[in-house]
C-alpha atoms as a PDB file:
ATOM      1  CA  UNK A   1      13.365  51.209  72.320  1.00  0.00           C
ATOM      2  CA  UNK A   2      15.016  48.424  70.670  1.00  0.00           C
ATOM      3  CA  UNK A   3      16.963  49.694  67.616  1.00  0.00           C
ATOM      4  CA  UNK A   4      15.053  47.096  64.652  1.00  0.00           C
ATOM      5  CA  UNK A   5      11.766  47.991  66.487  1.00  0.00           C
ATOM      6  CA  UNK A   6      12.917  51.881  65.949  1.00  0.00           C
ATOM      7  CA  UNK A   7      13.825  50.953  62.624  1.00  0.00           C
ATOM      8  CA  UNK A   8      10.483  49.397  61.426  1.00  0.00           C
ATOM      9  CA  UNK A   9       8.716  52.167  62.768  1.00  0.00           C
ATOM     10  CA  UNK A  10      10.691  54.673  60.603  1.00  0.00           C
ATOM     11  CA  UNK A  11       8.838  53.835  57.891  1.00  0.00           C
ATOM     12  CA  UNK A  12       4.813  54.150  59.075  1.00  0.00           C
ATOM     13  CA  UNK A  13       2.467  51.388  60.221  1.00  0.00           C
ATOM     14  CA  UNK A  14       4.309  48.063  59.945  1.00  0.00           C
ATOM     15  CA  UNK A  15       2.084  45.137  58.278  1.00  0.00           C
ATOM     16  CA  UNK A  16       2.664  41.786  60.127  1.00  0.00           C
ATOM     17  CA  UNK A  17       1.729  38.807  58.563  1.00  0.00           C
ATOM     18  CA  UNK A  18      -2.088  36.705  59.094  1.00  0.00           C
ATOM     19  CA  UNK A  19      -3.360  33.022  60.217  1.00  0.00           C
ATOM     20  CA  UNK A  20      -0.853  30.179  60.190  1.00  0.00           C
ATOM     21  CA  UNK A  21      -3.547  27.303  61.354  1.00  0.00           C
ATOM     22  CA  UNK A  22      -5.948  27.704  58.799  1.00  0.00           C
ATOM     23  CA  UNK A  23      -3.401  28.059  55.873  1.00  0.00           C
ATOM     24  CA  UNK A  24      -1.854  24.798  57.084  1.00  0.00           C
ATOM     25  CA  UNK A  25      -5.230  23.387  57.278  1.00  0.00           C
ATOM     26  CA  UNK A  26      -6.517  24.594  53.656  1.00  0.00           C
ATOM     27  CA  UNK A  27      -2.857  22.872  52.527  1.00  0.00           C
ATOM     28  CA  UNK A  28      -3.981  19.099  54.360  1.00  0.00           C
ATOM     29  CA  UNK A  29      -3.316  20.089  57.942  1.00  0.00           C
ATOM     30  CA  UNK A  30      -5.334  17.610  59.845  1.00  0.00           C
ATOM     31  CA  UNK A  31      -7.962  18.750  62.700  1.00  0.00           C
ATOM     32  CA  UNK A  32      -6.567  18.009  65.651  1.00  0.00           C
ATOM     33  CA  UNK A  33      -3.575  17.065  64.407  1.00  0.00           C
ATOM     34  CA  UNK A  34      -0.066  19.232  65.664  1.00  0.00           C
ATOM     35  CA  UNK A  35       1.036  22.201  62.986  1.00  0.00           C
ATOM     36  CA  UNK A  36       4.242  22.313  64.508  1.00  0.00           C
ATOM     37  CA  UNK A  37       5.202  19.199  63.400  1.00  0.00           C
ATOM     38  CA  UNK A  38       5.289  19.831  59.965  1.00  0.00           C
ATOM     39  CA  UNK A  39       8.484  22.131  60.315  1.00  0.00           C
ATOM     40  CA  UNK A  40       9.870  18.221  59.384  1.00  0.00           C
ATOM     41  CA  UNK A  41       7.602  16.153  57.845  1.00  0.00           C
ATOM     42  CA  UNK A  42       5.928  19.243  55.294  1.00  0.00           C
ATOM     43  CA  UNK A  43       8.286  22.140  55.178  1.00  0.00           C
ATOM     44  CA  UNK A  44       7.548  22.952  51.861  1.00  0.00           C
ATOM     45  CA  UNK A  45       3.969  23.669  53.097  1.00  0.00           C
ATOM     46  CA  UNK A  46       4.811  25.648  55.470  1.00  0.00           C
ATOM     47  CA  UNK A  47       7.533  27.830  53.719  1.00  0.00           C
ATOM     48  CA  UNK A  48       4.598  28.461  51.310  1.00  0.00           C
ATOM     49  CA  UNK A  49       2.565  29.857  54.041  1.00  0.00           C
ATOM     50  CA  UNK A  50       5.322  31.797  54.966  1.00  0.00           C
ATOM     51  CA  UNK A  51       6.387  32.985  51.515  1.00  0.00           C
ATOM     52  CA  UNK A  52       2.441  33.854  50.472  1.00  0.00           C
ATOM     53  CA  UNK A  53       2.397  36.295  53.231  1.00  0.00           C
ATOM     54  CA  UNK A  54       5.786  38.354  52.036  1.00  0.00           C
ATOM     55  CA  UNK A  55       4.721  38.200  48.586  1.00  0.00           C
ATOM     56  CA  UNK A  56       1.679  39.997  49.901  1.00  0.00           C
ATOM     57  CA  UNK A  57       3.186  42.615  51.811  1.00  0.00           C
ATOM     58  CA  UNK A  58       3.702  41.773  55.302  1.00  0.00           C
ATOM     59  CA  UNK A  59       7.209  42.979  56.397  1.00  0.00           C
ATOM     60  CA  UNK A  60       7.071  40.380  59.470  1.00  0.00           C
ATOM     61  CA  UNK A  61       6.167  36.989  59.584  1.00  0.00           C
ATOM     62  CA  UNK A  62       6.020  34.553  61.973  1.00  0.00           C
ATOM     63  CA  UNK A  63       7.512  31.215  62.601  1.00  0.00           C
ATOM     64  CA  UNK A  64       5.611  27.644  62.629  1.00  0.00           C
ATOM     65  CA  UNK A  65       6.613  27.272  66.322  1.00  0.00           C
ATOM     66  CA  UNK A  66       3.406  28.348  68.611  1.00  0.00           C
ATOM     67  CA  UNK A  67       3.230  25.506  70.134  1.00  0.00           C
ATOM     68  CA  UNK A  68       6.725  24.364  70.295  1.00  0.00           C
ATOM     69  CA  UNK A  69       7.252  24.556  73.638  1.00  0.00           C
ATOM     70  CA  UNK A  70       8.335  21.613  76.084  1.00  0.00           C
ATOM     71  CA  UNK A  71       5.022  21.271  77.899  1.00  0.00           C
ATOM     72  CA  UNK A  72       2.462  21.285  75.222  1.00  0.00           C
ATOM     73  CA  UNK A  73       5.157  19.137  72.644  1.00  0.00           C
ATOM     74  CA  UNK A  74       4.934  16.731  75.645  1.00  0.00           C
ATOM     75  CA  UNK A  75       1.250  16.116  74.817  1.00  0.00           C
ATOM     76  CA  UNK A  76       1.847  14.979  71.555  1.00  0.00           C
ATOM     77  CA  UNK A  77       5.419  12.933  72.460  1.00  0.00           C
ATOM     78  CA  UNK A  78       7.606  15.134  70.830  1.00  0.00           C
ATOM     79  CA  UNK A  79       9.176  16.696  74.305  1.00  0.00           C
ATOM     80  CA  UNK A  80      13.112  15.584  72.971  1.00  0.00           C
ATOM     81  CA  UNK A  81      12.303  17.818  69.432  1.00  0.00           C
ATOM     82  CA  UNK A  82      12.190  21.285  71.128  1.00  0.00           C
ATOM     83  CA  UNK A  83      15.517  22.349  69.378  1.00  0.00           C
ATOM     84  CA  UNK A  84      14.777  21.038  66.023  1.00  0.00           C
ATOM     85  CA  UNK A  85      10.844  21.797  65.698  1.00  0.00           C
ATOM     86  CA  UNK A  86      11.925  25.333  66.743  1.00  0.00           C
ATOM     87  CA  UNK A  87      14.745  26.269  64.528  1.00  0.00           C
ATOM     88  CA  UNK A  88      13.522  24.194  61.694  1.00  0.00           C
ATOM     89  CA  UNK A  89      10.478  27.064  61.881  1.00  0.00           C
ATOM     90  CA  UNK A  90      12.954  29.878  62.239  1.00  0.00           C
ATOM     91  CA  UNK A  91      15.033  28.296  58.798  1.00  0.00           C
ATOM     92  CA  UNK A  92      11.872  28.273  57.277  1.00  0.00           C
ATOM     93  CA  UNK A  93      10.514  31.490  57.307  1.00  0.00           C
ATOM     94  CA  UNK A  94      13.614  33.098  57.139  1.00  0.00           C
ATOM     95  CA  UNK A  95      14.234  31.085  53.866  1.00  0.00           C
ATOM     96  CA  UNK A  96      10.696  32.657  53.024  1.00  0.00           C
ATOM     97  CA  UNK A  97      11.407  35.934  53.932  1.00  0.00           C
ATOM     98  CA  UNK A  98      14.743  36.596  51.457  1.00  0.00           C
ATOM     99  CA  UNK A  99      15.153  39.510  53.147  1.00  0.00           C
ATOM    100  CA  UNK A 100      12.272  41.209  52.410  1.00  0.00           C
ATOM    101  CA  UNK A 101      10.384  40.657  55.580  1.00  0.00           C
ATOM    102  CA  UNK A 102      11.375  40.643  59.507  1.00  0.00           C
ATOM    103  CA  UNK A 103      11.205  36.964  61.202  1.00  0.00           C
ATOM    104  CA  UNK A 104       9.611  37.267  64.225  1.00  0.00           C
ATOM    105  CA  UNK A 105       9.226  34.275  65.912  1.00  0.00           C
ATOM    106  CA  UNK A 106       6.379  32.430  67.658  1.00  0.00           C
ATOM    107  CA  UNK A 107       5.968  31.560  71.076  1.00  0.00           C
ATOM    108  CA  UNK A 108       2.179  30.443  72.213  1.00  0.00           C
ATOM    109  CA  UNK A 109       1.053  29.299  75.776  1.00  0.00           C
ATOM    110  CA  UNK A 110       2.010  26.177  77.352  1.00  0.00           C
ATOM    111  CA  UNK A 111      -1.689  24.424  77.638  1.00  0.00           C
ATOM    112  CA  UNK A 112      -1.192  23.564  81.076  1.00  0.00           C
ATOM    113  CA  UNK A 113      -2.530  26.099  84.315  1.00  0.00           C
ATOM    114  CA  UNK A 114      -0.990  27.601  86.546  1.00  0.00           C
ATOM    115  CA  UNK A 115      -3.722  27.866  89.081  1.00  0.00           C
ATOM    116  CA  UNK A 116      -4.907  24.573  89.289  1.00  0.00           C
ATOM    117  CA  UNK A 117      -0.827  23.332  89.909  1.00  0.00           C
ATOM    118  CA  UNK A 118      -0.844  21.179  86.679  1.00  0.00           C
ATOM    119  CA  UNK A 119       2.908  23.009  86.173  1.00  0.00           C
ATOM    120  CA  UNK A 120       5.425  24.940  88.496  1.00  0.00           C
ATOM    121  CA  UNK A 121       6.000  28.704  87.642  1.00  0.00           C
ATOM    122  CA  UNK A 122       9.889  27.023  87.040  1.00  0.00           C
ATOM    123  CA  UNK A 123       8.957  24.562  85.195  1.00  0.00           C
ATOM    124  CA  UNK A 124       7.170  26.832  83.018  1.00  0.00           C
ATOM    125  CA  UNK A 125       9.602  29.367  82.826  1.00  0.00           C
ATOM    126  CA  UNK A 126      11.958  26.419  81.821  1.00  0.00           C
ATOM    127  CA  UNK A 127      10.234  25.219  79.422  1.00  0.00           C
ATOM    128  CA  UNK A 128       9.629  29.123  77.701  1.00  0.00           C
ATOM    129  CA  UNK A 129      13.444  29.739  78.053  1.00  0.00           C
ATOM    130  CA  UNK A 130      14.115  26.837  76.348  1.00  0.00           C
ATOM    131  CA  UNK A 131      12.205  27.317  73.385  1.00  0.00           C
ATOM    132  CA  UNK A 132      13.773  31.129  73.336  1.00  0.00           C
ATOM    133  CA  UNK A 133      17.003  29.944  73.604  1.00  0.00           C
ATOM    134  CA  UNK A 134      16.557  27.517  70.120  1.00  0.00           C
ATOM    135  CA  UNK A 135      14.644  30.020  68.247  1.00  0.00           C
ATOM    136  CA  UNK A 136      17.125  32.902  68.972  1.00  0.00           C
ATOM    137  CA  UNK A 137      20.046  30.709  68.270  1.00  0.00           C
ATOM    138  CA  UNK A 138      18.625  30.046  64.401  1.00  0.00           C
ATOM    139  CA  UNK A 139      18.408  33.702  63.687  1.00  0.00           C
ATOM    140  CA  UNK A 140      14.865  35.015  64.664  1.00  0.00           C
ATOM    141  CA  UNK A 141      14.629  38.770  64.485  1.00  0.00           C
ATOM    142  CA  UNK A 142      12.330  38.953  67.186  1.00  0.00           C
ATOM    143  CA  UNK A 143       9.887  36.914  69.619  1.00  0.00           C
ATOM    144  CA  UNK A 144       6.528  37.026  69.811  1.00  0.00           C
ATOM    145  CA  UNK A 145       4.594  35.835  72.980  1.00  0.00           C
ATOM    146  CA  UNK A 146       0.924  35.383  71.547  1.00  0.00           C
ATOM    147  CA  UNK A 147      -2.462  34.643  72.453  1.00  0.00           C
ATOM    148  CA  UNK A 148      -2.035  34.184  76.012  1.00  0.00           C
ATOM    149  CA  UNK A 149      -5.095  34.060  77.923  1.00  0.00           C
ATOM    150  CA  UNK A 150      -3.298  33.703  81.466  1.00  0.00           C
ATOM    151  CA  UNK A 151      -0.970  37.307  82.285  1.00  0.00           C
ATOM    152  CA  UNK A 152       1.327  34.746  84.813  1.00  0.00           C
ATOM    153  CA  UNK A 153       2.017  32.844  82.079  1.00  0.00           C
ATOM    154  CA  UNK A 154       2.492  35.743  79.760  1.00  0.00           C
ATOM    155  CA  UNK A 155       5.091  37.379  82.147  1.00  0.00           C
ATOM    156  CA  UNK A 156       7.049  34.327  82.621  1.00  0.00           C
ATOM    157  CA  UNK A 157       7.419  34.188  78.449  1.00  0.00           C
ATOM    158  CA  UNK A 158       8.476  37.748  77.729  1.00  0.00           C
ATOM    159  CA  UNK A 159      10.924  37.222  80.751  1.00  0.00           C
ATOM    160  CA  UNK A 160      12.133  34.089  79.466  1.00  0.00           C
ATOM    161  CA  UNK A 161      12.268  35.545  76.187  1.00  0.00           C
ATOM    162  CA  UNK A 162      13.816  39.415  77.050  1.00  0.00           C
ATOM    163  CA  UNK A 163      17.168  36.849  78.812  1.00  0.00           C
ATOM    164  CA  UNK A 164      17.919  36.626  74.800  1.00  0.00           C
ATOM    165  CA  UNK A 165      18.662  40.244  74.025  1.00  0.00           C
ATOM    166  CA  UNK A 166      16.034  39.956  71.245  1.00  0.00           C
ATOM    167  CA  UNK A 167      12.929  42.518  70.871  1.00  0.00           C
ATOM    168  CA  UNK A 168      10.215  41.385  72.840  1.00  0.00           C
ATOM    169  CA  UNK A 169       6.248  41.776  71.503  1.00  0.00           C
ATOM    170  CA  UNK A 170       3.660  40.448  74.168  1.00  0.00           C
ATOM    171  CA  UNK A 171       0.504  39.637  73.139  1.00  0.00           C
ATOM    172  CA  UNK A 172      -3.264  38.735  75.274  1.00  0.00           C
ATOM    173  CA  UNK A 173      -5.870  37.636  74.418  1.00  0.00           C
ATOM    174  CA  UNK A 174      -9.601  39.799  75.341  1.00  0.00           C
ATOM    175  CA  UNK A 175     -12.526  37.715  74.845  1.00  0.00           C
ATOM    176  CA  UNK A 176     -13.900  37.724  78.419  1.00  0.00           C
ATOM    177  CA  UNK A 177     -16.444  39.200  80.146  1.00  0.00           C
ATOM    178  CA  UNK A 178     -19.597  41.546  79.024  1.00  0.00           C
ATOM    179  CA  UNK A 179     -17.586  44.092  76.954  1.00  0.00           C
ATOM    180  CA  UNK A 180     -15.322  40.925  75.688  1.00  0.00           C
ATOM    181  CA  UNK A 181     -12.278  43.595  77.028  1.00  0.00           C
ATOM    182  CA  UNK A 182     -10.704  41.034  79.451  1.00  0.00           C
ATOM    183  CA  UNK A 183      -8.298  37.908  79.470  1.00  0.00           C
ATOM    184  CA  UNK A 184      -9.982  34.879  80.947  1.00  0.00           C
ATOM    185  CA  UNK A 185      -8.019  35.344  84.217  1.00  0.00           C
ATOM    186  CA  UNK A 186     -10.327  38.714  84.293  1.00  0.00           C
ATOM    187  CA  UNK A 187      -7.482  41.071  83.409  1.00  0.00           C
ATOM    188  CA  UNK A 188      -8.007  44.332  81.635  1.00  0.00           C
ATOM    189  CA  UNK A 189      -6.081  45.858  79.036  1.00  0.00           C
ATOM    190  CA  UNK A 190      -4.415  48.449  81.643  1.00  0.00           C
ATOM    191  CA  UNK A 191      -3.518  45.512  83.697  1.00  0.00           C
ATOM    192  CA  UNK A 192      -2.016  43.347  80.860  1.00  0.00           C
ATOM    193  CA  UNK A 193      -0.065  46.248  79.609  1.00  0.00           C
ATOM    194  CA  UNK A 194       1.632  47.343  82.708  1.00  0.00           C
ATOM    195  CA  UNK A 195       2.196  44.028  83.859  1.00  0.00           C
ATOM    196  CA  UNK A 196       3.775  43.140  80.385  1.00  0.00           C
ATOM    197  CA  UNK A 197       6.355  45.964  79.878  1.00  0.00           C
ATOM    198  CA  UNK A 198       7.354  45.695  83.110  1.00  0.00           C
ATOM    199  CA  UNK A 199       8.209  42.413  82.291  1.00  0.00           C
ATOM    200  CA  UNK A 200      10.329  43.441  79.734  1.00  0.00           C
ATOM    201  CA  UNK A 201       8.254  43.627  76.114  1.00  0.00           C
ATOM    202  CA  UNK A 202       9.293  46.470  73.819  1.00  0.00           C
ATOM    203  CA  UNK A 203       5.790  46.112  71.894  1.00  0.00           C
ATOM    204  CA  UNK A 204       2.462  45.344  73.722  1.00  0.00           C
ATOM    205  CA  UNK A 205      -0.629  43.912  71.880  1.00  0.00           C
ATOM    206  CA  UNK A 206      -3.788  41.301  71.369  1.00  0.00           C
ATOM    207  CA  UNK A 207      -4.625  39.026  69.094  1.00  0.00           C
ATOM    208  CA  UNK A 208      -7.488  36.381  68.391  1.00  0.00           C
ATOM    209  CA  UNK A 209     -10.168  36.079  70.587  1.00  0.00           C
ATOM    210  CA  UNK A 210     -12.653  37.708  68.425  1.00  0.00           C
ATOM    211  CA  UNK A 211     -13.729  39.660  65.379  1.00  0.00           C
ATOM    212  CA  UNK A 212     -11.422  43.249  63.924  1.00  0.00           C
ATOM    213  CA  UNK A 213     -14.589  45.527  65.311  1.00  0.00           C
ATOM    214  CA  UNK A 214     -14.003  44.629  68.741  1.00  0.00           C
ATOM    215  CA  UNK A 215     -10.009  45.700  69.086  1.00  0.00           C
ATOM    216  CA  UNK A 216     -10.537  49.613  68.106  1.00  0.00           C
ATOM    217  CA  UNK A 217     -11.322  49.832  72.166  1.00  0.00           C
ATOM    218  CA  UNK A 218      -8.976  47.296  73.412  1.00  0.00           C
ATOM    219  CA  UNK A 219      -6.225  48.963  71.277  1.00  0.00           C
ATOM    220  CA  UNK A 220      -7.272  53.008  72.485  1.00  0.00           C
ATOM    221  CA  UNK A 221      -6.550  51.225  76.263  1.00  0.00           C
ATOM    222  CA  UNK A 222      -3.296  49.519  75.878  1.00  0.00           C
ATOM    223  CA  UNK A 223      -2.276  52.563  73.992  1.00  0.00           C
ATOM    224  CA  UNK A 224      -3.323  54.890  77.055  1.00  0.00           C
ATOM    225  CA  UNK A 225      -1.363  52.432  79.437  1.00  0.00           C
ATOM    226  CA  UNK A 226       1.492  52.326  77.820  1.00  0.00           C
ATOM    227  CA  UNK A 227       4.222  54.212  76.003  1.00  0.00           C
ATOM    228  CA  UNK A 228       5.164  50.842  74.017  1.00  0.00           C
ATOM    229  CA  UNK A 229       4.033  50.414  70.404  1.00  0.00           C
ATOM    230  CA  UNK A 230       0.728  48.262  70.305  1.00  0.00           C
ATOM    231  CA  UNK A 231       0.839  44.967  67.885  1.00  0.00           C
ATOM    232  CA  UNK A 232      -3.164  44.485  66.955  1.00  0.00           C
ATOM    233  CA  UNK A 233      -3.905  40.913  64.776  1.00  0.00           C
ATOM    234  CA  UNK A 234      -7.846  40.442  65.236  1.00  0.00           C
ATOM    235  CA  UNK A 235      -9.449  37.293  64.102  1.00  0.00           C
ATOM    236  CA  UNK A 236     -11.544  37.211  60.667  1.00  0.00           C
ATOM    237  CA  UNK A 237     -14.935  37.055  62.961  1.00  0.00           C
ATOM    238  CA  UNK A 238     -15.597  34.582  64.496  1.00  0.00           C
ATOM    239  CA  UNK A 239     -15.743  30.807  63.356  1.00  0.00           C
ATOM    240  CA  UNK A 240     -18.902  28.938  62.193  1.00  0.00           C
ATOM    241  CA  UNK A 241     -18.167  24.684  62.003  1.00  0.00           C
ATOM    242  CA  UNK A 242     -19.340  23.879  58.479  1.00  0.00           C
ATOM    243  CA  UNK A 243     -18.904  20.093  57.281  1.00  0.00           C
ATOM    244  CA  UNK A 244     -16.980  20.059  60.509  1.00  0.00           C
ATOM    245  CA  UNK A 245     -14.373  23.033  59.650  1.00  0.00           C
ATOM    246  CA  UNK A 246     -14.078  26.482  60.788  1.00  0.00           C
ATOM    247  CA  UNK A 247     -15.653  28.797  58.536  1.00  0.00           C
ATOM    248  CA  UNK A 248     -14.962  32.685  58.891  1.00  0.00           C
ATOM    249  CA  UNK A 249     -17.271  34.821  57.273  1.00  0.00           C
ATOM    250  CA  UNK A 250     -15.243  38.556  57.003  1.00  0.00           C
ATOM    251  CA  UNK A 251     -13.677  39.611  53.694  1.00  0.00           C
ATOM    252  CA  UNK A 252     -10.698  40.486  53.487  1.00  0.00           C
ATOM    253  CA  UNK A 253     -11.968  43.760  52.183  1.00  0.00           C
ATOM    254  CA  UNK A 254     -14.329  44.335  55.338  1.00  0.00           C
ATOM    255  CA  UNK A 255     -11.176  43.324  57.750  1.00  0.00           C
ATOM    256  CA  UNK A 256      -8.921  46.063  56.120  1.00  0.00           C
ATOM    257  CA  UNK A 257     -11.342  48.717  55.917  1.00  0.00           C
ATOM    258  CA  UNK A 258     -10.967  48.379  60.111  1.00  0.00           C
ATOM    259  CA  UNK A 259      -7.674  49.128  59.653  1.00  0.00           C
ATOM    260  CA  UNK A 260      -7.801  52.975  59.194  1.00  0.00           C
ATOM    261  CA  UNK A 261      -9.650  53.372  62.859  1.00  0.00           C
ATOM    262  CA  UNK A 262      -7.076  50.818  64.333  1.00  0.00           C
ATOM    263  CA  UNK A 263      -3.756  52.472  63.435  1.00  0.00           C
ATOM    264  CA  UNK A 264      -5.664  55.891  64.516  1.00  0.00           C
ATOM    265  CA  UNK A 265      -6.518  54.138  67.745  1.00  0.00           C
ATOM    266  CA  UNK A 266      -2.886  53.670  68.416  1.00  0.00           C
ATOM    267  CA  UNK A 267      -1.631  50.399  66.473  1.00  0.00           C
ATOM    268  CA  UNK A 268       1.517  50.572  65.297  1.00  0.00           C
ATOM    269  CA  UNK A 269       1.343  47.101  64.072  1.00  0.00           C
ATOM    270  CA  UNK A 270      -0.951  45.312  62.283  1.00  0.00           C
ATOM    271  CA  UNK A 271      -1.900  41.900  61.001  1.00  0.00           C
ATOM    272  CA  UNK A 272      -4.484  38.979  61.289  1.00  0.00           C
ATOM    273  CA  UNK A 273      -5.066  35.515  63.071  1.00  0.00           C
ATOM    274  CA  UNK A 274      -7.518  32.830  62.958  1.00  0.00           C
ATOM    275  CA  UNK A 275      -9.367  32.985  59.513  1.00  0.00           C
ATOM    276  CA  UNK A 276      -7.045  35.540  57.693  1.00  0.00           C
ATOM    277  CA  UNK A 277      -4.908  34.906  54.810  1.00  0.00           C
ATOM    278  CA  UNK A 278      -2.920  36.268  52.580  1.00  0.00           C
ATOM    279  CA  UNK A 279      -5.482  38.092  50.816  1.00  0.00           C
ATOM    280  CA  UNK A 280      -6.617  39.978  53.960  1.00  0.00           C
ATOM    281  CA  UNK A 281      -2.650  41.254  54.278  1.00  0.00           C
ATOM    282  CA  UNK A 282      -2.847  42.257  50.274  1.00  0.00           C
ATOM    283  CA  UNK A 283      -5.994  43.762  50.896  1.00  0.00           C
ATOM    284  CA  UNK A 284      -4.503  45.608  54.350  1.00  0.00           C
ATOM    285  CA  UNK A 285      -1.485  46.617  52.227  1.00  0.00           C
ATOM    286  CA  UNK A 286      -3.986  48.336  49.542  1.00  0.00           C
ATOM    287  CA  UNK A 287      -5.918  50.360  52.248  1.00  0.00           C
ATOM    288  CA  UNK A 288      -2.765  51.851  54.156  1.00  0.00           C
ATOM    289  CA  UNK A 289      -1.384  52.660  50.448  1.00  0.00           C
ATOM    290  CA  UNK A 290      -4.216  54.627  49.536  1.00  0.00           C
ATOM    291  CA  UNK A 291      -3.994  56.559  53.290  1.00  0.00           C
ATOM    292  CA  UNK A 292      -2.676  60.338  53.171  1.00  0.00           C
END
């Protein structure tokens, strides 16, 4: 085990930090418009995201940088800004963090498929060492490959990202199928887990995809596949469009009372995505507090 990732442990359940998009958004983020881009043009609004979620208790954050990868910056004609989108996010949340909180940077899927030949696996694997390479070199704790739906693509990240001696977390995401406890490609949580640490990740996990009740299974499987720590950040339920934004309709106070069953399930980790704030991390903080 990585030394920091021994080192968090040391100290209980670690809190990880919640939803970037939708705190961007609720601070002028545009739909459709690219959040990575405001590690330049708004970092003040996003070192406030950043710096909400320590002052609430997370003790790792994330980085601005999901998308900041070669192939999907390409979509928006930003490919030359790799470097600076990506250690611009890393400044910012470590700026945020004072300290107080582990950076643990960002690293999303590339939008394009595998399967249907839209990329090469080296082109891909380019492009994910590339943005490992900038985000290690402006002081990132950590890396965290999230919310992959594809595990090809997910092994070529935590490869890409193991080459830079950094702690490794690997994230899918389970959404398909009847018992929503498989990745789009059809993978199950056994699958994704072996597949992933033998890739190289030090921590194993899921995020998004759907609502907190439906990762106390997913998270008892990884847990049983693997002897890595398991990273859990389930969505606030599941969006409703209202005046043509994403609504999410779970408290903060119903998300952490899920908590509890999760850490007993195996999660070693624990945080949010889509839909949570910081108010779901206070509220997280409160529950594990009041825990035995």
């Amino acid at each position: 085990m990585h030394p920091l990732i021994g080192q968090l442990l040391g100290a209980g359940p670690v809190i990880t930090d919640g939803a970037w998009g939708t705190q961007l958004q609720a601070r002028g983020l545009a739909l459709g418009e690219f959040p990575d881009a405001w590690n330049l043009s708004h970092p003040d609004r996003v070192a406030e995201v950043a710096a909400a979620y320590v002052a609430a208790g997370s003790r790792i954050i994330l980085t601005n940088t999901f998308g900041a990868n070669r192939l999907r910056l390409g979509d928006h004609g930003a490919a030359d800004q790799v470097r600076q989108l990506n250690q611009a996010g890393v400044k910012l949340s470590r700026q945020a963090a004072e300290g107080r909180a582990r950076v643990f940077a960002s690293i999303g899927p590339t939008g394009k498929m595998l399967l249907s030949g839209d990329v090469s696996e080296e082109e891909m694997a380019a492009a994910f060492a590339e943005q490992a390479r900038a985000l290690a070199e402006a002081g990132a704790d950590g890396l965290v490959v999230e919310t992959m739906a594809d595990l090809q693509e997910a092994t070529l990240a935590v490869k890409a990202a193991v080459e830079t001696g950094l702690p490794v977390v690997a994230c899918m995401v389970f959404d398909s199928g009847k018992a929503k406890d498989r990745t789009l490609m059809g993978n199950t949580p056994e699958q994704a887990a072996e597949a992933l640490a033998a890739a190289g990740a030090e921590v194993i996990g899921a995020n998004c995809g759907q609502g907190i009740a439906g990762f106390e299974p997913i998270c008892r499987r990884l847990k049983a596949a693997t002897d890595r720590p398991i990273w859990i950040k389930a969505n606030a339920g599941l969006p409703r469009m209202v005046e043509g934004r994403p609504h999410y309709d779970t408290t903060p106070e119903e998300f952490a009372g899920h908590i509890p069953a999760l850490i007993e399930a195996g999660a070693s980790f624990v945080g949010g995505c889509c839909g949570t704030s910081p108010a779901f991390i206070a509220a997280v903080c409160r529950v594990l507090a009041a825990r035995p």
